[in-house]
N, C-alpha and C. Protein backbone atom coordinates (compact mmCIF):
# COMPACT_ATOMS: atom_id res chain seq x y z
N UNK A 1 54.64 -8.88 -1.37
CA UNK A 1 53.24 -9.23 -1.55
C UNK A 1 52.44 -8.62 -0.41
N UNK A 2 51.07 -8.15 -0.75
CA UNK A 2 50.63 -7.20 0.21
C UNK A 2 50.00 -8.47 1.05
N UNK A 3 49.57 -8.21 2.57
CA UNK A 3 49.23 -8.88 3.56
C UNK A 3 47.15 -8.87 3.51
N UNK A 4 46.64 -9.67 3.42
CA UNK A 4 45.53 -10.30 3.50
C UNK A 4 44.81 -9.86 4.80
N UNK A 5 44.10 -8.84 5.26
CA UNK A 5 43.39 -9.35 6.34
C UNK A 5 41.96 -9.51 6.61
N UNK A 6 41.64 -10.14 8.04
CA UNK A 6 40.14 -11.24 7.18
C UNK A 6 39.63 -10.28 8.94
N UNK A 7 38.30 -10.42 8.90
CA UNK A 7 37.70 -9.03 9.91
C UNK A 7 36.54 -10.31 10.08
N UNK A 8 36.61 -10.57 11.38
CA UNK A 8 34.83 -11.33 11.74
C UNK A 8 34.08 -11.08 12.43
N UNK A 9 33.52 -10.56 13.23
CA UNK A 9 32.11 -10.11 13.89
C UNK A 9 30.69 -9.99 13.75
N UNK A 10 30.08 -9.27 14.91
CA UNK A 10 28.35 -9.13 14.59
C UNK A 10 28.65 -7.94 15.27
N UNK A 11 27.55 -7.36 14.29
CA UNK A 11 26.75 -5.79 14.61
C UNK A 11 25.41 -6.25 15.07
N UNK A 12 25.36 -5.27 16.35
CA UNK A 12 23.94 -5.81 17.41
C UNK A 12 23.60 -3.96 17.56
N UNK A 13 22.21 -4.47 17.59
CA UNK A 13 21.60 -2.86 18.17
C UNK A 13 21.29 -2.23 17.16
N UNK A 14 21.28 -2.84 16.10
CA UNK A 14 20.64 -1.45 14.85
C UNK A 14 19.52 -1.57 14.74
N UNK A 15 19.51 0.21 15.05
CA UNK A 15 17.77 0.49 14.76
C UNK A 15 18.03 1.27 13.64
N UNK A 16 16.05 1.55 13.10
CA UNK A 16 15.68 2.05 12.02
C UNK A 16 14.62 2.90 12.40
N UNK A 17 14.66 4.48 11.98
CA UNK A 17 13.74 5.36 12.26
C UNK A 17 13.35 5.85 10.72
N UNK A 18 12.13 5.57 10.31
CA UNK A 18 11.41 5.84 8.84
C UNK A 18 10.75 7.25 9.38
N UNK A 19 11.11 8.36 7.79
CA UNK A 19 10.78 9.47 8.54
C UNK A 19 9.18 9.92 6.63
N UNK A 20 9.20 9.44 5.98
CA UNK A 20 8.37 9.17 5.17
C UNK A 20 7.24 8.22 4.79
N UNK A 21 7.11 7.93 5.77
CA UNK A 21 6.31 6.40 5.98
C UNK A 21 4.68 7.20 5.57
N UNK A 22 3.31 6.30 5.26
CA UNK A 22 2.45 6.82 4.99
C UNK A 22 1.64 5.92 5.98
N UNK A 23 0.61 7.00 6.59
CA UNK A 23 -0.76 6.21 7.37
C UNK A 23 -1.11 5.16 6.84
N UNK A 24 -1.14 3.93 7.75
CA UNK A 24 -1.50 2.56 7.45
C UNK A 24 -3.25 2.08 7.36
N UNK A 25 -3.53 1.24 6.65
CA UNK A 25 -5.41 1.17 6.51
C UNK A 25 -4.88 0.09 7.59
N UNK A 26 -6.15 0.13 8.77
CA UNK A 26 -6.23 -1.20 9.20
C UNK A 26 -7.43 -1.86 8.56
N UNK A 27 -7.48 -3.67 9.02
CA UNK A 27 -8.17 -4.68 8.41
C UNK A 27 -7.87 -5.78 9.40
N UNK A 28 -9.28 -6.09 9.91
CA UNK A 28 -9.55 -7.11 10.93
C UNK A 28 -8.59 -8.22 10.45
N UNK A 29 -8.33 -8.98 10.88
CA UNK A 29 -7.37 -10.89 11.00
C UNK A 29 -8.87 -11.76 10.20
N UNK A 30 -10.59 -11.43 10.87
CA UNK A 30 -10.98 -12.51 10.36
C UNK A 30 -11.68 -12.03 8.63
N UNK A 31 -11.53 -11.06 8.09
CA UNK A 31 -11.95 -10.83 6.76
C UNK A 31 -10.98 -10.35 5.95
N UNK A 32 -9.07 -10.40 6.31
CA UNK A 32 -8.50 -9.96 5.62
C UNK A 32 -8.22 -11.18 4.55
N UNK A 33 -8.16 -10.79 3.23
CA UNK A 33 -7.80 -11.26 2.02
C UNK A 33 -6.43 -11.00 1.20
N UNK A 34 -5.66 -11.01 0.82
CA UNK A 34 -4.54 -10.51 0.54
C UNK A 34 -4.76 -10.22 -1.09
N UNK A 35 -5.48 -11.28 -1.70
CA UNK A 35 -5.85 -10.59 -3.13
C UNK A 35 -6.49 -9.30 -3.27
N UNK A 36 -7.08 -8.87 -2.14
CA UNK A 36 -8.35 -7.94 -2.29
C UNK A 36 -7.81 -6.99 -1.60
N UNK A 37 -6.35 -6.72 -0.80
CA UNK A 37 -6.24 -5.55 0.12
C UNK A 37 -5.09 -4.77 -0.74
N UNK A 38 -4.84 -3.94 -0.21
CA UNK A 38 -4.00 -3.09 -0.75
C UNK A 38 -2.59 -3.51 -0.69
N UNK A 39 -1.37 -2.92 -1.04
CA UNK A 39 -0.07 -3.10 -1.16
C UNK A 39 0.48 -3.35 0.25
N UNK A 40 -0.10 -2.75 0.79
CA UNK A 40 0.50 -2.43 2.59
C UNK A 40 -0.80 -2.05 3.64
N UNK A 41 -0.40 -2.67 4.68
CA UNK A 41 -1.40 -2.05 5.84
C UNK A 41 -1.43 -3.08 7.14
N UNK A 42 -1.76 -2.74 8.02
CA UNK A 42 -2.17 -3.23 9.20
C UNK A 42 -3.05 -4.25 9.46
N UNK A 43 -2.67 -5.47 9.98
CA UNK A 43 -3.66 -6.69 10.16
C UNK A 43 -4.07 -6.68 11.76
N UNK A 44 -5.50 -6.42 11.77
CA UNK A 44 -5.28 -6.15 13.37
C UNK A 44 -6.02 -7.31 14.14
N UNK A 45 -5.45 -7.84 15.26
CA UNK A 45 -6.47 -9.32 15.77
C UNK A 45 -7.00 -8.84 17.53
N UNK A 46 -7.15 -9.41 18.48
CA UNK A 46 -8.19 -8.71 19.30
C UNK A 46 -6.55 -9.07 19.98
N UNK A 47 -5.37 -9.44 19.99
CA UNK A 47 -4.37 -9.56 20.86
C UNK A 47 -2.62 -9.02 20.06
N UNK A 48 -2.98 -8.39 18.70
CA UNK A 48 -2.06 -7.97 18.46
C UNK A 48 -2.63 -7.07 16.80
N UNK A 49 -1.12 -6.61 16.46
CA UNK A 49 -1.22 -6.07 15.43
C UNK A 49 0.33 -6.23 14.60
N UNK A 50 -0.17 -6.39 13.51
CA UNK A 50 1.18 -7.02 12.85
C UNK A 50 0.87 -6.17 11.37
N UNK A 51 1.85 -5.25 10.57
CA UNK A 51 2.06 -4.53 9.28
C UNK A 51 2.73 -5.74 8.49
N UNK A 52 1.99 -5.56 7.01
CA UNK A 52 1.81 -6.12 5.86
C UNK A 52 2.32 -5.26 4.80
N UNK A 53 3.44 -5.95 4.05
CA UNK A 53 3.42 -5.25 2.75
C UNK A 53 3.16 -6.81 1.59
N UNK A 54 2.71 -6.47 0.64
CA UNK A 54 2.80 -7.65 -0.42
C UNK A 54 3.60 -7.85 -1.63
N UNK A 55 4.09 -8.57 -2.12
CA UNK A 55 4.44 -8.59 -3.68
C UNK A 55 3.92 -9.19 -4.49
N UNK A 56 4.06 -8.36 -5.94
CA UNK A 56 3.13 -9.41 -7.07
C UNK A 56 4.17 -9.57 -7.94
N UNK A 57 5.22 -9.99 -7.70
CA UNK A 57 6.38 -10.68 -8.00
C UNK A 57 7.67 -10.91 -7.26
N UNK A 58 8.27 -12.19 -7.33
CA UNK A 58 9.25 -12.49 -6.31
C UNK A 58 10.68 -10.90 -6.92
N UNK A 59 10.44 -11.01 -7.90
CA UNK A 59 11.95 -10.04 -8.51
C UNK A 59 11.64 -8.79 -8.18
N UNK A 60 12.85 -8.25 -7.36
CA UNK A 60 12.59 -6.78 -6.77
C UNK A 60 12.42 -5.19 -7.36
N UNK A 61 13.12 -5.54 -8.72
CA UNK A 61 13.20 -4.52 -9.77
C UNK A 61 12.04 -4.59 -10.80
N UNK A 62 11.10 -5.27 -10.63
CA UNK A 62 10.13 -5.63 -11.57
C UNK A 62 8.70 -4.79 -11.13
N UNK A 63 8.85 -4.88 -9.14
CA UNK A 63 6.96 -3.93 -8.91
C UNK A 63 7.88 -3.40 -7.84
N UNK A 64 8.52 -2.86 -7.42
CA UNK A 64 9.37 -1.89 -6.63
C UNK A 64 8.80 -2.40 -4.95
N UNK A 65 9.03 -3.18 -4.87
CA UNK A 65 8.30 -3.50 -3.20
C UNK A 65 8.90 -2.94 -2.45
N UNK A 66 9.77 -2.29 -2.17
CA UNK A 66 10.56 -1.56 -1.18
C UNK A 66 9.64 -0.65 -0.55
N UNK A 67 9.25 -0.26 -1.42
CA UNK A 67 8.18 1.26 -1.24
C UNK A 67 7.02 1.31 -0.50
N UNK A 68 6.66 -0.16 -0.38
CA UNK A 68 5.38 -0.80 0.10
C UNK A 68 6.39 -1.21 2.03
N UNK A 69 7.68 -1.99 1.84
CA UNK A 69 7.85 -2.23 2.76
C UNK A 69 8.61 -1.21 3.54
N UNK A 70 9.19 -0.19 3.29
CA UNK A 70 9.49 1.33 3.90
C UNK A 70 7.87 1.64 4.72
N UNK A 71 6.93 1.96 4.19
CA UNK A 71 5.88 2.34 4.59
C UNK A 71 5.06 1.38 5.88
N UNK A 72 5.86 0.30 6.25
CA UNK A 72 5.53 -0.51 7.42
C UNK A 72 6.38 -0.63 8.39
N UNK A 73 7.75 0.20 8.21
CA UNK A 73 8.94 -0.41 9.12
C UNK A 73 8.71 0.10 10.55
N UNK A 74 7.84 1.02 10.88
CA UNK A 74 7.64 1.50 11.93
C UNK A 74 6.61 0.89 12.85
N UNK A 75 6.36 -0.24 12.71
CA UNK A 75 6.07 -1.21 13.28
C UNK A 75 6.71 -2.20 13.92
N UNK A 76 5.96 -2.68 15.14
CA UNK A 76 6.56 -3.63 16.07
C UNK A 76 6.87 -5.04 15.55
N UNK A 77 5.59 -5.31 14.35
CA UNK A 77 5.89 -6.68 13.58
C UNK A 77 5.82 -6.65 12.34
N UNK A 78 6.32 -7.16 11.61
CA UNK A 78 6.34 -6.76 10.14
C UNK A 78 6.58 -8.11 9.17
N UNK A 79 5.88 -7.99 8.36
CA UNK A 79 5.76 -9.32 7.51
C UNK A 79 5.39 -8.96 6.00
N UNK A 80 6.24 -9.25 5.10
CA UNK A 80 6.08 -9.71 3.57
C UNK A 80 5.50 -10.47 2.95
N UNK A 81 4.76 -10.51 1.79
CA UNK A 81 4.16 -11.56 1.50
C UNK A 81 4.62 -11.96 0.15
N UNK A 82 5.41 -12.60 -0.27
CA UNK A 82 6.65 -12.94 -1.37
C UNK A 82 5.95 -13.90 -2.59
N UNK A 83 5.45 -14.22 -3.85
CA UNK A 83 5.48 -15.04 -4.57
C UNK A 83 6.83 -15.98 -4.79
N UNK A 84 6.74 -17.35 -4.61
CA UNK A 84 8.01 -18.07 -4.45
C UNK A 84 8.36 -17.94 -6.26
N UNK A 85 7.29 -18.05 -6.89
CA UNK A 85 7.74 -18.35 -8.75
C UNK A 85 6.44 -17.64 -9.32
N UNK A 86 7.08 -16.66 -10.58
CA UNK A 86 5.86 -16.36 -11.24
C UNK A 86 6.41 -16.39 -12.37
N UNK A 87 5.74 -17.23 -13.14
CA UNK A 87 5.92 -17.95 -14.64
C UNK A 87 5.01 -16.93 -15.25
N UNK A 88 5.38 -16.42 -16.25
CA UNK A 88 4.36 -15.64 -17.62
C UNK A 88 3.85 -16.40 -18.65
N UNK A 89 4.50 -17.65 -18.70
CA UNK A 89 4.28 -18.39 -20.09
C UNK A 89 5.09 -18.47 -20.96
N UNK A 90 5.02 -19.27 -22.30
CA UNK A 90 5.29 -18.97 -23.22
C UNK A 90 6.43 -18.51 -23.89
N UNK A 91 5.75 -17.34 -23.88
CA UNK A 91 6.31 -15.78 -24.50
C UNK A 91 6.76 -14.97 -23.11
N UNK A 92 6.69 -15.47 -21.97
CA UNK A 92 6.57 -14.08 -21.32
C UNK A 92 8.56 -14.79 -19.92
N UNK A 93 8.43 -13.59 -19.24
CA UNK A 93 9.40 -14.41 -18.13
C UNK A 93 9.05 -15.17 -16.83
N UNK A 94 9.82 -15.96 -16.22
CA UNK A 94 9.62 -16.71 -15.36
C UNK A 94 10.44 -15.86 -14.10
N UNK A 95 9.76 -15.51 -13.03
CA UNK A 95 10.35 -14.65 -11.83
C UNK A 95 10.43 -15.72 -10.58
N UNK A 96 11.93 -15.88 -9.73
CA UNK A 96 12.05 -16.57 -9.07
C UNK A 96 12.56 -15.95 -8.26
N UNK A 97 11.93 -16.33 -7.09
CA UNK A 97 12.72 -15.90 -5.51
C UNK A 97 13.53 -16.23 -5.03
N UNK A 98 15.03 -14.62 -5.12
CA UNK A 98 16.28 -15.08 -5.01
C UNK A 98 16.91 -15.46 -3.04
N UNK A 99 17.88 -15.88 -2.57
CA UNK A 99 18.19 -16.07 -2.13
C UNK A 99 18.60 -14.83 -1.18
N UNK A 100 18.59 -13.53 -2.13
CA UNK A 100 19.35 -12.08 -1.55
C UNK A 100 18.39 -11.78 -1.02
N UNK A 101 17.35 -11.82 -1.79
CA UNK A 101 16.12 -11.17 -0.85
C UNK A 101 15.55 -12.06 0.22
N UNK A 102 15.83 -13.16 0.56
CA UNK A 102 15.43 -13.77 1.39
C UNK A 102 16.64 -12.95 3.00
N UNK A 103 17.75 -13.07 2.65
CA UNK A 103 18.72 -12.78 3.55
C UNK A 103 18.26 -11.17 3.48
N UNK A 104 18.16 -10.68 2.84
CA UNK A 104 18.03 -8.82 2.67
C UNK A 104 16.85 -8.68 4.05
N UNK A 105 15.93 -9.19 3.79
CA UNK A 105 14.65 -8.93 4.56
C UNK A 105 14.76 -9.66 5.85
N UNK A 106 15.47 -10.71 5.93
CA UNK A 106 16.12 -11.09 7.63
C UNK A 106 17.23 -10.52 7.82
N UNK A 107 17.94 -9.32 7.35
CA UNK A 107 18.88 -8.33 7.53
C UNK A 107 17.74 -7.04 8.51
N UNK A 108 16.67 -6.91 7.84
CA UNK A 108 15.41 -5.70 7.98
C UNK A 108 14.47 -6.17 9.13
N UNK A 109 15.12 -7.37 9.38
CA UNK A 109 14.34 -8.09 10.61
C UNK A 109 12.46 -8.10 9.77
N UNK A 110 12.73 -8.61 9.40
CA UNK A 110 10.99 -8.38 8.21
C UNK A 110 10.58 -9.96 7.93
N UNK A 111 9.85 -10.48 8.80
CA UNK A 111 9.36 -11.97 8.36
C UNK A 111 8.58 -12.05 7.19
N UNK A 112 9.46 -13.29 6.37
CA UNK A 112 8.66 -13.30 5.17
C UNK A 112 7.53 -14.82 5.13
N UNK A 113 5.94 -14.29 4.65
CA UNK A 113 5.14 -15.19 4.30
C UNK A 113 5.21 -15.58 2.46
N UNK A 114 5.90 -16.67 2.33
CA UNK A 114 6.05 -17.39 1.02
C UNK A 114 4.68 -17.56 0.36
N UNK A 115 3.94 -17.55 -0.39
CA UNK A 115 2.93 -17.65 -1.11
C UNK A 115 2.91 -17.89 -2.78
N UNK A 116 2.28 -18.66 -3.25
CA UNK A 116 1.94 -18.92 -4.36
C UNK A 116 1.04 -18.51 -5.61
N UNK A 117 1.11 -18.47 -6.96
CA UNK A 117 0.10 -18.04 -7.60
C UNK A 117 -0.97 -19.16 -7.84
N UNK A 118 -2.01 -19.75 -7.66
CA UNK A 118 -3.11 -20.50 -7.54
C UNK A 118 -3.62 -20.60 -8.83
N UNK A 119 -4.29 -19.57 -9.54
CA UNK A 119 -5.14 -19.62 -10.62
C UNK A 119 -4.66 -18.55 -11.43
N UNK A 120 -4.49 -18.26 -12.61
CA UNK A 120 -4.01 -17.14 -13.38
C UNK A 120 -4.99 -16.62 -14.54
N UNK A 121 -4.64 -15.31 -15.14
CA UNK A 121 -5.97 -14.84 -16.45
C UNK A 121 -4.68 -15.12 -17.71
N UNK A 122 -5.17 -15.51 -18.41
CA UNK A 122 -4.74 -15.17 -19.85
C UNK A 122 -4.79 -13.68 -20.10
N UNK A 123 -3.17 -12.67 -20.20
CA UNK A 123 -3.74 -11.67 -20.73
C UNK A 123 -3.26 -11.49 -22.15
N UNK A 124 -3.92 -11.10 -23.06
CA UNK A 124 -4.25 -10.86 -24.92
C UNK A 124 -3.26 -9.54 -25.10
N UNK A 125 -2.00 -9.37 -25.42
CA UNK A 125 -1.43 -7.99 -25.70
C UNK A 125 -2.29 -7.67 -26.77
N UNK A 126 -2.32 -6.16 -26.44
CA UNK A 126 -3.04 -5.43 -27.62
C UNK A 126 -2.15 -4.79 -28.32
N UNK A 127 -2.11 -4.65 -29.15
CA UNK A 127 -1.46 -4.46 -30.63
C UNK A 127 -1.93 -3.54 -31.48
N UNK A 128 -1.75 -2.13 -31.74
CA UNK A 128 -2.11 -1.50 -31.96
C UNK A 128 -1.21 -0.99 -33.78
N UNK A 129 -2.22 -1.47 -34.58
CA UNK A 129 -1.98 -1.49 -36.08
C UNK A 129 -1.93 0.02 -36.36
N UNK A 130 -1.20 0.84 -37.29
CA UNK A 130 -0.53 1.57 -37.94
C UNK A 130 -0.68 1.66 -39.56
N UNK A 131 -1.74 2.31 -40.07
CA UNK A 131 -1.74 1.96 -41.67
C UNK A 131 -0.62 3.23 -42.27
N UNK A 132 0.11 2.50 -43.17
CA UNK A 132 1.35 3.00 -43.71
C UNK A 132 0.81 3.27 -45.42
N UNK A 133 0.97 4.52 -45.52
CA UNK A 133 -0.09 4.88 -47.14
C UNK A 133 1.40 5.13 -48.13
């Protein structure tokens, strides 16, 4: 019977050098909005500066957030802004914030801000009829 072996440690010291990253917008601390700003960018206050990426869904394969949070890693502070649950309704799916991505992004050293959906639109699929002669 082959022999089992079990390996335990920590890896210390990993860095990350982003070589595709895109120029960041900055946006003051007292008029930033997160509904109203872009995917990613710079929050700047009169004693620091801290990079923002957002999501408009907790599920990672659904609005590609990676892409948003690549484009901030070259920053000293870095923070996510995560929907904990986004329900569609009905007819539609319910997106929940997994546990991987919670550990993934404290792997990336990337503090995450948990946030909620508040108020929602009804959206009407359009349906586009086909006359068959």
């Amino acid at each position: 019977m082959a022999e089992v072996l079990h390996f335990t440690g920590f890896i210390k010291g990993v860095t990350y050098k982003t070589y595709l990253d895109d120029n960041l917008s900055r946006i003051n601390l007292d008029v930033f909005d997160v509904n109203k700003e872009r995917g990613y960018g710079l929050i700047q206050s009169p004693t620091t500066e801290i990079a923002y990426s957002k999501w408009v869904s907790p599920k990672r394969t659904r609005s590609y957030p990676f892409a948003r949070i690549y484009n901030t890693y070259n920053s000293s502070k870095v923070i996510t802004i995560i929907p904990v649950i986004k329900d569609e309704g009905k007819d539609g799916d319910i997106d929940k914030i997994q546990y991987s991505t919670i550990s993934w992004m404290n792997l990336l050293n990337i503090y995450i801000v948990l946030a909620y959906y508040e108020t929602a639109k009804k959206v009407l699929k359009k349906v586009k009829l086909i006359r068959i002669s």
